[in-house]
C-alpha atoms as a PDB file:
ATOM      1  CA  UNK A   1      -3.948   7.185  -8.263  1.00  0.00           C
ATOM      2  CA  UNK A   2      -0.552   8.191  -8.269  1.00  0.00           C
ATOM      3  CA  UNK A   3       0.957  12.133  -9.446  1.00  0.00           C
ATOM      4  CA  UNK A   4       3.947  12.106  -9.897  1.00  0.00           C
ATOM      5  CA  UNK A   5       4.376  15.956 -10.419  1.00  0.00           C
ATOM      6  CA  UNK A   6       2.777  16.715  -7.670  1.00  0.00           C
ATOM      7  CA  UNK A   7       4.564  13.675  -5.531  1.00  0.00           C
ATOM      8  CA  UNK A   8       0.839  12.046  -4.834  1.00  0.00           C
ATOM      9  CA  UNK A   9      -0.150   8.881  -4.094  1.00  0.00           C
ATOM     10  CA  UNK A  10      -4.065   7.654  -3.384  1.00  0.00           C
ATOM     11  CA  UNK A  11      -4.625  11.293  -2.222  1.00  0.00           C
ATOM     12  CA  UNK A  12      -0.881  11.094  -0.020  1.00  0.00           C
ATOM     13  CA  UNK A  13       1.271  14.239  -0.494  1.00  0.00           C
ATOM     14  CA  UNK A  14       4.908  13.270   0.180  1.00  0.00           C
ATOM     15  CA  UNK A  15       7.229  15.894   0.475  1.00  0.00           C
ATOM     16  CA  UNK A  16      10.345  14.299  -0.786  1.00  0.00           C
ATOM     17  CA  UNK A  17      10.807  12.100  -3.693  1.00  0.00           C
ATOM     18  CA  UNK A  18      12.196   8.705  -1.421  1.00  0.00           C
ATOM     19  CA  UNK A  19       8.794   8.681   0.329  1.00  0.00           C
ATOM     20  CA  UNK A  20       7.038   9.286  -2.761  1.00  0.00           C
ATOM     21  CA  UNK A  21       8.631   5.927  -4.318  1.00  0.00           C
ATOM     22  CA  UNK A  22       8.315   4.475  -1.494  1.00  0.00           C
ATOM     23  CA  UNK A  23       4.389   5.108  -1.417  1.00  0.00           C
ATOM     24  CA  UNK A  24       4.281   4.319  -5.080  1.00  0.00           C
ATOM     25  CA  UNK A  25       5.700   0.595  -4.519  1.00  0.00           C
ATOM     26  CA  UNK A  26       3.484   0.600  -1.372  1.00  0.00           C
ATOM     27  CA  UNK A  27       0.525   1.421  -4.149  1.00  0.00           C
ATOM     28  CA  UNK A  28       1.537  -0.957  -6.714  1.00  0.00           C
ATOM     29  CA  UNK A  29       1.630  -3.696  -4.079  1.00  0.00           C
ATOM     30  CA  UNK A  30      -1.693  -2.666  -2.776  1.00  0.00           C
ATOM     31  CA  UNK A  31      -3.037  -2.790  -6.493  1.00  0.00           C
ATOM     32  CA  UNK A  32      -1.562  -6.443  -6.563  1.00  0.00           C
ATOM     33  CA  UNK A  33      -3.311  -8.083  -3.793  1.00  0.00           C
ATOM     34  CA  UNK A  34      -6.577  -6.586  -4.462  1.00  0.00           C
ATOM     35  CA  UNK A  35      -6.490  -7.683  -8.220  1.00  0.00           C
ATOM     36  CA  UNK A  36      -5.424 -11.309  -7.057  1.00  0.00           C
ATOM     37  CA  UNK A  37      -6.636 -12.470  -3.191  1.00  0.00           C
ATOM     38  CA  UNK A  38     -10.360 -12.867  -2.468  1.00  0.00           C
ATOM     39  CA  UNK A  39     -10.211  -9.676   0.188  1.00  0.00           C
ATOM     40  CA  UNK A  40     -13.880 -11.125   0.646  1.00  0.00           C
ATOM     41  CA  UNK A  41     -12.814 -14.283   2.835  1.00  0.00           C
ATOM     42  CA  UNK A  42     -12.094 -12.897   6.145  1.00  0.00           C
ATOM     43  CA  UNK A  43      -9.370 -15.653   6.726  1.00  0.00           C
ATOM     44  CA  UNK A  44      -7.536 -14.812   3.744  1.00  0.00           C
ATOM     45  CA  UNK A  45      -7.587 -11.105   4.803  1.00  0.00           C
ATOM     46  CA  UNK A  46      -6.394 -12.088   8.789  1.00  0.00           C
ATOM     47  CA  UNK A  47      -3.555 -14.199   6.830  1.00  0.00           C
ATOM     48  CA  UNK A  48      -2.525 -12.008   4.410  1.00  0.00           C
ATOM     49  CA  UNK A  49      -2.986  -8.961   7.462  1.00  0.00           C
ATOM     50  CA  UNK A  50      -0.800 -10.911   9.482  1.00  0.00           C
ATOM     51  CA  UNK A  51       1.765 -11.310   6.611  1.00  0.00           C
ATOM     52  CA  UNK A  52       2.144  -7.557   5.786  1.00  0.00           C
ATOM     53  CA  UNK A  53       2.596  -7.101   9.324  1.00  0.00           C
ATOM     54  CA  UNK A  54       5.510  -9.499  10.002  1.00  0.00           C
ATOM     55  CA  UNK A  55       7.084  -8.567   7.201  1.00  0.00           C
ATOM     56  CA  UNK A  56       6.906  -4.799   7.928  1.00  0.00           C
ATOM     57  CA  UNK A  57       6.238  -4.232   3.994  1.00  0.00           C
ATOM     58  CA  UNK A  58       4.183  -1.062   4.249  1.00  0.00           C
ATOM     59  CA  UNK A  59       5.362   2.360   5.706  1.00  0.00           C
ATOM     60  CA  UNK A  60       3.766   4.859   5.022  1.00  0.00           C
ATOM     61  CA  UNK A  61       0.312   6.013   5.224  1.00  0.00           C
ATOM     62  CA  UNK A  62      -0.531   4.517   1.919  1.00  0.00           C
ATOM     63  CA  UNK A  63       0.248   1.136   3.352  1.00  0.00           C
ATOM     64  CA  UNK A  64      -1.577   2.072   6.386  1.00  0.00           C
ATOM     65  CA  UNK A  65      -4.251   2.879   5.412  1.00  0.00           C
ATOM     66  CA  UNK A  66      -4.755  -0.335   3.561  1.00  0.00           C
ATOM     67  CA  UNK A  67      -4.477  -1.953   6.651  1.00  0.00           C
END
């Protein structure tokens, strides 16, 4: 869920607006894989875990948290 008047994103209050798009992309991607990998195969999940780590694509706790 994102707010943007209120700068929130999935219950995240950001205090400036960078972080706050920055959260929102990290949603949006989020939003992505769970709409198209199978997040029930544990190998899938250790690959694509492995992935998002290497590439350093989430930073903040939105991303984080997903992890």
């Amino acid at each position: 869920m994102v707010n943007e008047t209120q700068k929130l994103v999935d219950g995240f209050l950001f205090s400036t607006s960078k972080e706050f798009n920055q959260g929102k992309s990290e949603f949006e991607t989020i939003t992505y894989l769970r709409e198209k990998s199978d997040l029930s195969n544990p190998r899938t999940v250790l690959k694509l875990y492995n992935k998002l780590i290497e590439s350093d694509t989430f930073n903040t706790m939105v991303g984080y948290t997903f992890l």
